[in-house]
Protein backbone atom coordinates (compact mmCIF):
# COMPACT_ATOMS: atom_id res chain seq x y z
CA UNK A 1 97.48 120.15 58.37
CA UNK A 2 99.66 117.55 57.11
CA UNK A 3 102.55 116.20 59.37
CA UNK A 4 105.49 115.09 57.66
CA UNK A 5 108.21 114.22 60.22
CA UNK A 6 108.16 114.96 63.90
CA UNK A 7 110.96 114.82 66.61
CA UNK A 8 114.02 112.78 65.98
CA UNK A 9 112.49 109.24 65.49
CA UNK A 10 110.90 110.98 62.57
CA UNK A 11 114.06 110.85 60.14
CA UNK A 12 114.03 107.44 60.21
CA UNK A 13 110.07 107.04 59.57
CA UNK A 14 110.98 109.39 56.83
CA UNK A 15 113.91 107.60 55.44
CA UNK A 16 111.60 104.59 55.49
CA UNK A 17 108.91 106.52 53.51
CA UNK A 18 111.31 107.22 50.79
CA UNK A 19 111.09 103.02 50.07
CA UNK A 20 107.66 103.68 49.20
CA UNK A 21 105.96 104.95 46.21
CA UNK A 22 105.69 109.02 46.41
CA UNK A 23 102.41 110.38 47.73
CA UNK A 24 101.72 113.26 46.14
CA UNK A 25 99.76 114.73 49.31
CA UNK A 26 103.71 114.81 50.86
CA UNK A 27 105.30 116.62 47.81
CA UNK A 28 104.13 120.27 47.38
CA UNK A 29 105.67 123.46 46.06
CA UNK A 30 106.36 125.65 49.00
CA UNK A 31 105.20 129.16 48.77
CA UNK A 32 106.23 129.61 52.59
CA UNK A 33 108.39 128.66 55.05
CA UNK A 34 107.18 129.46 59.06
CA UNK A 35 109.64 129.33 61.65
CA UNK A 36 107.59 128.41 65.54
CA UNK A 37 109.55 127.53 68.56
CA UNK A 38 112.30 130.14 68.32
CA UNK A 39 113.77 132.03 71.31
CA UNK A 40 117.62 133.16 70.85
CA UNK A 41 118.37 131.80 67.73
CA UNK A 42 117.86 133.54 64.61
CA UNK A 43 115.44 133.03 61.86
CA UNK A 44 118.07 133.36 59.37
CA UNK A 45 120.38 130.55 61.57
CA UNK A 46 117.25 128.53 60.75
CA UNK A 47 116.60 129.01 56.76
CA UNK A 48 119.99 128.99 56.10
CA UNK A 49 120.24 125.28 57.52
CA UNK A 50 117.10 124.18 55.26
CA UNK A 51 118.15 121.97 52.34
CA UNK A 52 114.36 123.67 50.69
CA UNK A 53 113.76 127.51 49.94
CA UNK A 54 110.65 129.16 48.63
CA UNK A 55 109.85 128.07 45.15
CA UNK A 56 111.46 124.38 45.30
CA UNK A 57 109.42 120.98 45.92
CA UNK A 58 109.37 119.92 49.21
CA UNK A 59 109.56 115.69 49.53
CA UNK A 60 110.18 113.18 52.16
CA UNK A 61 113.29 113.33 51.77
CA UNK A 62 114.18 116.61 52.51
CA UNK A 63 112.08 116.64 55.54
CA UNK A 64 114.33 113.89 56.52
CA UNK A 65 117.54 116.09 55.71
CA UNK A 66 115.88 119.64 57.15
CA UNK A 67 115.73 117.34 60.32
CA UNK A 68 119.11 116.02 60.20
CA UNK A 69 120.06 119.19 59.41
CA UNK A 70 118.64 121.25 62.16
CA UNK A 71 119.43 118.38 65.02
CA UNK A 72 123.21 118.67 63.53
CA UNK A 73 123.49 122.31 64.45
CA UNK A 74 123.49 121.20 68.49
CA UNK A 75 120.85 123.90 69.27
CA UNK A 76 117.60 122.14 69.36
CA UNK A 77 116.78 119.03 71.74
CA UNK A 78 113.33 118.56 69.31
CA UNK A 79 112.46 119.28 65.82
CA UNK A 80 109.05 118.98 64.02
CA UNK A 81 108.24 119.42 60.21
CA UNK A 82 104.38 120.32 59.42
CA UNK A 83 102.89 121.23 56.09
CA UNK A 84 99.93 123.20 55.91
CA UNK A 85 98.31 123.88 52.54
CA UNK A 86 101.52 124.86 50.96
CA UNK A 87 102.90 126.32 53.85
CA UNK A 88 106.46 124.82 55.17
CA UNK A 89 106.12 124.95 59.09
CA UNK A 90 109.14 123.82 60.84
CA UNK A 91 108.55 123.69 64.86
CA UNK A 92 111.84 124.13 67.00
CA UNK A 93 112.34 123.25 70.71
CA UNK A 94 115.50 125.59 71.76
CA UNK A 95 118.21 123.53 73.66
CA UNK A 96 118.36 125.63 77.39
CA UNK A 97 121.38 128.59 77.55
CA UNK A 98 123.68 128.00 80.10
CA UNK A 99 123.26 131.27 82.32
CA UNK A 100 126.29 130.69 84.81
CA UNK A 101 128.85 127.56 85.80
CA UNK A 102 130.17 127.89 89.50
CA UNK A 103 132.68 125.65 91.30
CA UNK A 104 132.30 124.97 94.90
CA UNK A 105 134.68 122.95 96.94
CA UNK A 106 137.74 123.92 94.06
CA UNK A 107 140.79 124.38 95.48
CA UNK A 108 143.91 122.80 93.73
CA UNK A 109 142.92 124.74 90.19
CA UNK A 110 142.27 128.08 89.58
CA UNK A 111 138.52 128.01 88.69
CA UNK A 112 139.25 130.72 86.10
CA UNK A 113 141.49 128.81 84.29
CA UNK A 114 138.88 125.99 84.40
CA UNK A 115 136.21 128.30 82.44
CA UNK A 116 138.92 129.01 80.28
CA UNK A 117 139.47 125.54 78.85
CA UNK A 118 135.66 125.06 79.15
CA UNK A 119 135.13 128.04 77.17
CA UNK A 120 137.32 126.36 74.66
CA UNK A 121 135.58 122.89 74.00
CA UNK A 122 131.87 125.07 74.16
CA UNK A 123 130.58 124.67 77.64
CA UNK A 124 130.94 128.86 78.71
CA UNK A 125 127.85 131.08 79.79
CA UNK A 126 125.14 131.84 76.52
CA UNK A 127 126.38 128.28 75.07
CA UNK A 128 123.86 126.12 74.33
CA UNK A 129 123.36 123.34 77.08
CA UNK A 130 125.20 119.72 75.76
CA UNK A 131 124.81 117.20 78.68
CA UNK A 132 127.01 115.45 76.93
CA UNK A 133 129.85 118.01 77.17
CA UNK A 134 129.27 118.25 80.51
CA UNK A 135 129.79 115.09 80.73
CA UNK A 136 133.09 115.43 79.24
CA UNK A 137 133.72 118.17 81.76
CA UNK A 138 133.17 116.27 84.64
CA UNK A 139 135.43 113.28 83.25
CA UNK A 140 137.84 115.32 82.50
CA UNK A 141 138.22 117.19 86.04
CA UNK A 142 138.14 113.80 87.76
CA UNK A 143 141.59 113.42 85.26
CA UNK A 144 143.41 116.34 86.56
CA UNK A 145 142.90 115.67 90.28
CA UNK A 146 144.06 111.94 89.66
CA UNK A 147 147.27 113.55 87.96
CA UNK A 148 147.32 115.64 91.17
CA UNK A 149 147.35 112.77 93.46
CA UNK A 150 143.76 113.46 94.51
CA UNK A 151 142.66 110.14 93.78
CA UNK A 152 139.87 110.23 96.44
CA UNK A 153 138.25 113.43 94.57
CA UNK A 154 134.82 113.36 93.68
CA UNK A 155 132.76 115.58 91.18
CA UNK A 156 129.27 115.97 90.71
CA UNK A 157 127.35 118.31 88.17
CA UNK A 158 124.14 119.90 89.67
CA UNK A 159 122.22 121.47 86.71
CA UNK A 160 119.27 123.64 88.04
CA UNK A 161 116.63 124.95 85.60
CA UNK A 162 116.20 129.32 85.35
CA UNK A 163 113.77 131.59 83.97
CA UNK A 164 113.88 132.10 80.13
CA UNK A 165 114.87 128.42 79.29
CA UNK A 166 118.05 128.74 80.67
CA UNK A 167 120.39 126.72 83.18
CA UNK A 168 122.82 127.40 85.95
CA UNK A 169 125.88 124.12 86.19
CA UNK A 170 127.62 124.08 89.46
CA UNK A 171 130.09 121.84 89.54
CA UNK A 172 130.49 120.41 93.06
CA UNK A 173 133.75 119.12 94.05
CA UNK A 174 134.86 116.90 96.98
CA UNK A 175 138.88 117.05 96.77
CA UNK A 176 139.61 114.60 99.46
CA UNK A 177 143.53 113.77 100.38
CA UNK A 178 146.66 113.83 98.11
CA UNK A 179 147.46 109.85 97.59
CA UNK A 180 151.08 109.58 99.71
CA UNK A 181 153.66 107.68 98.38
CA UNK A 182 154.43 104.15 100.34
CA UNK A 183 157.00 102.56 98.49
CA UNK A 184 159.10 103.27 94.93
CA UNK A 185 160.30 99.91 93.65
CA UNK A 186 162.62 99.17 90.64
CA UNK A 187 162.88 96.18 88.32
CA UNK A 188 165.57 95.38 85.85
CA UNK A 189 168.29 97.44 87.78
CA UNK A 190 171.67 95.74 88.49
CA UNK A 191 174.28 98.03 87.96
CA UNK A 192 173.09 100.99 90.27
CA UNK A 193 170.97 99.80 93.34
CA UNK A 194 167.07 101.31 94.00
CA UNK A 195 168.43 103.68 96.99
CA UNK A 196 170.79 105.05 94.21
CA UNK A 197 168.08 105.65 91.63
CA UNK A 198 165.10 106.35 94.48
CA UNK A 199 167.56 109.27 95.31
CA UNK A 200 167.94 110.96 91.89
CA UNK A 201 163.76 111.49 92.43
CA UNK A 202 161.81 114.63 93.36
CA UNK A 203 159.03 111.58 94.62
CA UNK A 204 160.11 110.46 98.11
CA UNK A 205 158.34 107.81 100.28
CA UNK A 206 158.24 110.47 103.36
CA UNK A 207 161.24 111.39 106.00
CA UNK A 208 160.84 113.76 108.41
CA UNK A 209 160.73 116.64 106.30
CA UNK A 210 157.55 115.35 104.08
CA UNK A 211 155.50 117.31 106.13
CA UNK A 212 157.27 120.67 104.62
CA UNK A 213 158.68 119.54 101.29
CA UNK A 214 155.42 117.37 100.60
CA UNK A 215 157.95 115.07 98.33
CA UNK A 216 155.56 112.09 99.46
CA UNK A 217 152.92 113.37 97.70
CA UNK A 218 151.90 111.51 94.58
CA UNK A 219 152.30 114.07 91.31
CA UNK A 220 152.23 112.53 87.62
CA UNK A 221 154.16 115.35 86.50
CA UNK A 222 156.57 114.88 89.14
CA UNK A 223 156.53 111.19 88.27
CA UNK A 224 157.50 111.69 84.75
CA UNK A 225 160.35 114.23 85.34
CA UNK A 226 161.63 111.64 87.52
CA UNK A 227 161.63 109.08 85.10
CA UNK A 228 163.87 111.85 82.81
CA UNK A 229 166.17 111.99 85.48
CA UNK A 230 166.81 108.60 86.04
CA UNK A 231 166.74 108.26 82.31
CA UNK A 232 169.86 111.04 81.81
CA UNK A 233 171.14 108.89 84.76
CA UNK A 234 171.95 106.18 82.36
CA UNK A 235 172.63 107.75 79.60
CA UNK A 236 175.01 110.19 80.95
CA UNK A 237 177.49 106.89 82.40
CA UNK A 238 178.00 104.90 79.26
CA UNK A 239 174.20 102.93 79.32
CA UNK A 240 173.24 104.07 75.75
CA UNK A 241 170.66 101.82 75.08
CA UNK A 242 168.89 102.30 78.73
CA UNK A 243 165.13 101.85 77.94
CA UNK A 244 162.22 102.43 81.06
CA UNK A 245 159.99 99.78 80.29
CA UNK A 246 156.85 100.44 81.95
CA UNK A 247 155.84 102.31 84.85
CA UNK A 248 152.86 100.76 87.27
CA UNK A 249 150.97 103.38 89.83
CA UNK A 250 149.40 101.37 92.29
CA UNK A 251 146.54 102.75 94.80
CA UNK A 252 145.24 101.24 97.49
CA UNK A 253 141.46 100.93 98.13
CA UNK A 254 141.01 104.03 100.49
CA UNK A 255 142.97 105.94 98.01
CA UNK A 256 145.64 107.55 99.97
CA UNK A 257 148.72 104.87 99.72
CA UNK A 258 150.54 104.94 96.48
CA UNK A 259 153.22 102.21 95.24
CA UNK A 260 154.98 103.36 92.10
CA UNK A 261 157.06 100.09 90.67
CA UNK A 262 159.31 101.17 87.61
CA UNK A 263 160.65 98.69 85.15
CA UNK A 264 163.75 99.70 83.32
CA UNK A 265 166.40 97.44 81.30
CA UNK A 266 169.84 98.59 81.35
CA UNK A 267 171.99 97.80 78.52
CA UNK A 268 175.30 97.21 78.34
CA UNK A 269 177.54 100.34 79.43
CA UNK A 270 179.51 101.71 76.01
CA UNK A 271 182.81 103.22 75.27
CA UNK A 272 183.08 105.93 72.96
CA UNK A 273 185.78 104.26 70.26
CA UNK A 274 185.77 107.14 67.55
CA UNK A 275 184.20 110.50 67.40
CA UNK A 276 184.64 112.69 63.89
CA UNK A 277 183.05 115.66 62.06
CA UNK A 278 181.60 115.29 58.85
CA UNK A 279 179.29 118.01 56.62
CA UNK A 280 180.24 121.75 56.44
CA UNK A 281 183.06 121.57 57.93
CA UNK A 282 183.79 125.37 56.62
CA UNK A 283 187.58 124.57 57.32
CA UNK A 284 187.41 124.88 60.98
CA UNK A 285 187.46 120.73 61.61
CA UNK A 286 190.41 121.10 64.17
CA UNK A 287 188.56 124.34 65.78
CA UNK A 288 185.15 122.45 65.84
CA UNK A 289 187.56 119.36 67.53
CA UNK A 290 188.87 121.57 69.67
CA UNK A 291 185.45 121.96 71.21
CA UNK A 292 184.55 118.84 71.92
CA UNK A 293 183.92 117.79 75.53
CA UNK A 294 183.47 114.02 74.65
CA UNK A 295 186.65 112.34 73.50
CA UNK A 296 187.35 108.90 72.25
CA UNK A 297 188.01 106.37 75.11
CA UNK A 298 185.25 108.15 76.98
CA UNK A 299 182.29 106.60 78.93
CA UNK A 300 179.61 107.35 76.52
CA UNK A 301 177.48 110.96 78.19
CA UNK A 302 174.56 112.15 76.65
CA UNK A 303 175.21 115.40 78.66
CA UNK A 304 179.08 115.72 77.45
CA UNK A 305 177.32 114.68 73.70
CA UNK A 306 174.66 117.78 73.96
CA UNK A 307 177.65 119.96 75.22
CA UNK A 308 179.78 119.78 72.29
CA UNK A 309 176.91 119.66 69.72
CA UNK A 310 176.06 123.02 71.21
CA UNK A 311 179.60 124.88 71.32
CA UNK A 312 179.61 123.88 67.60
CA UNK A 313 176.56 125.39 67.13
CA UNK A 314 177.72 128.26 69.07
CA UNK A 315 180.65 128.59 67.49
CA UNK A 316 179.20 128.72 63.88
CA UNK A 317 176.26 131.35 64.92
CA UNK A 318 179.47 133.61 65.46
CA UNK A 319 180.46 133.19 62.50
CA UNK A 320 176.77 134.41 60.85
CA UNK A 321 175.46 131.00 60.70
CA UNK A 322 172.92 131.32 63.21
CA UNK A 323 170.22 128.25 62.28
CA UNK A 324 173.32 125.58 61.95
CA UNK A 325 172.27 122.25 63.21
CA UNK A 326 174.21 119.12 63.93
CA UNK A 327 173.11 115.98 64.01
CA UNK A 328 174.41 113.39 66.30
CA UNK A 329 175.16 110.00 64.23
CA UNK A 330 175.87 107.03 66.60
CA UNK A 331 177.22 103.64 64.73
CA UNK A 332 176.84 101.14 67.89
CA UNK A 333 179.24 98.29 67.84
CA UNK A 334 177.03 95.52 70.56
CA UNK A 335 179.32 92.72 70.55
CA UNK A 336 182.47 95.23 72.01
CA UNK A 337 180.30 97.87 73.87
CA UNK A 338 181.59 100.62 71.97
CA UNK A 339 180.38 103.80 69.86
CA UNK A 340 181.59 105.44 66.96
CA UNK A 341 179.99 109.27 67.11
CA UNK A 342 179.78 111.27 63.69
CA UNK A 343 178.49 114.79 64.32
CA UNK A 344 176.76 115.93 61.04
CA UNK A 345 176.85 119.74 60.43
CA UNK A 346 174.33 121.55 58.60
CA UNK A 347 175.64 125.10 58.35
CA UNK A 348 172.90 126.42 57.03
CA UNK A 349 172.39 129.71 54.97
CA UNK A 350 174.58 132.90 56.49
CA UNK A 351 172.67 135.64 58.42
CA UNK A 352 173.91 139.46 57.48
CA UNK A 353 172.86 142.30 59.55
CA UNK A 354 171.83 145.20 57.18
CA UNK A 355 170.97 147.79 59.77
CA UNK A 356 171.37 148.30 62.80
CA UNK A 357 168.82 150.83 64.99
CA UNK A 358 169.65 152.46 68.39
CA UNK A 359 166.69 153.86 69.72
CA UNK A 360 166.31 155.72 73.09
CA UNK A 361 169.70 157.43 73.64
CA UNK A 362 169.20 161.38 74.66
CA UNK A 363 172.47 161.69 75.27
């Protein structure tokens, strides 16, 4: 029996082989192909991997690409290629099954939502075991409970060996305490003071109501809502050019004291000097003005600005133009903090209702 290649330091002894001169004893015509090792997957998953078939020359080289090829497909952990007489032998070592994944210790997530995105990146039951994607797994649970505020939570991946080459995962989980909030600081602020801005936030340091409204309790969703809020804050007084910076979570060693510190720069606040209509105008300008909720000599408001873009776009659906879309052009003049706003409309094609269906009336 000749051996040709043989687990996966075996490509590379082949690749070397191909920098020496062919033997001939390693380059046959293969009247057979013999699959051993197999226990779930398929012969045909097999040949139809194999860069040879019946009939072709077999070389070096393509037992260095039937290996590559078989190790790519993620379901063996060990692949051998033998020759005997002419014979093509190709020994397979299954990867285990996965037979079951349980979650102990989970509460904060459903655990069948879990499976569900598992399920999605290939770690379900009958998957082929990937420590590697467990791996991934386990990372990527620790992420979610951080985002949580569990910062303390700890997650460890038991595999456990079962009949038939197959393995159970339990994922066993060690929430620990939601990280509380200890101080929100801001930097850059000098038009509205940090009680102001600490007050437009869901995210509290703790009163006496914490214990019921759980405000103090660290939540990066919650944390980047707030930082929309305080972001319309601006925008919606005149502080068009309001820019958060940076935002720094801080934890303390224990893991349950959080300091958020928020970097923002201001701008100057702007006055709206001129605001006009321009595109398909459909000659309804002084109807589309009439709609307007920001005005020239107005505090710039990115609320008021929304507003009026949307009654226009109102407005024209009623008339059959039901995709319209305007587009908000500011022309910022810096050196007198003010705005000219040009409101672009797109009309868009007319919608006709052909037919009209009433279905359900008996009477």
């Amino acid at each position: 029996m000749r051996y040709l290649a043989g687990s996966f330091s075996a490509i590379f002894l082949a690749m070397a082989a191909l920098t020496q001169p062919a033997v001939a004893a390693d380059s046959f015509v293969v009247k057979d192909i013999r699959i051993e090792g197999l226990q779930r997957v398929e012969p045909g998953t097999v040949f139809s991997y194999l860069p040879v078939q019946v009939g072709e020359r077999f070389t070096p080289e393509k037992a260095a690409d039937s290996i590559k090829a078989l190790y790519a497909t993620g379901f063996f952990r060990d692949v051998q290629i033998q020759a005997q007489g002419d014979v093509l032998i190709v020994i397979v070592d299954e990867r285990p099954t996965i037979s079951r994944i349980e979650f102990t210790g989970m509460k904060e997530f459903d655990p069948e939502v879990v499976r569900k995105s598992l399920r999605s990146v290939g770690v379900a039951d009958a998957r082929f075991y990937d420590k590697a994607l467990i791996d991934k797994a386990e990372q990527e649970l620790k992420r979610q409970y951080v985002s949580k505020g569990l910062f303390a939570a700890e997650v460890v991946t038991t595999v456990t060996p079962g009949a038939r080459n197959q393995v159970a995962i339990f994922f066993n989980i060690d929430e620990g305490p939601v990280a509380k909030i200890k101080e929100i600081n801001f930097i850059g602020n000098k038009v509205f003071s940090e009680s102001t801005l600490r007050s437009q936030m869901q995210l509290q340091t703790g009163g006496w109501l914490s214990w019921y409204s759980k405000d103090n309790l660290y939540s990066k969703q919650k944390l980047t809502a707030d930082l929309e809020t305080i972001r319309s804050y601006y925008l919606n007084r005149g502080y068009l050019e309001f820019v958060i910076e940076s935002t720094q979570v801080s934890i303390t060693p224990d893991k349950r004291d959080i300091y958020l510190t928020i970097s923002i720069r201001e701008g100057n606040k702007f006055t709206v000097k001129n605001i006009s209509l321009a595109g398909e105008l459909l000659g309804k300008e002084k109807e589309f003005q009439s709609l307007l909720t920001i005005k020239a000599g107005d505090t710039f408001s990115s609320a008021k600005l929304a507003e009026s873009t949307k009654a226009i776009a109102e407005k024209l659906g009623s008339y059959g133009y039901a995709f319209a879309v305007i587009n908000p052009q500011p022309d910022i003049r810096r050196d007198l903090n003010e705005v000219d706003i040009t409101l672009v409309i797109d009309a868009g094609r007319r919608v006709y209702v052909r037919k009209v269906e009433i279905t359900g009336n008996s009477k």
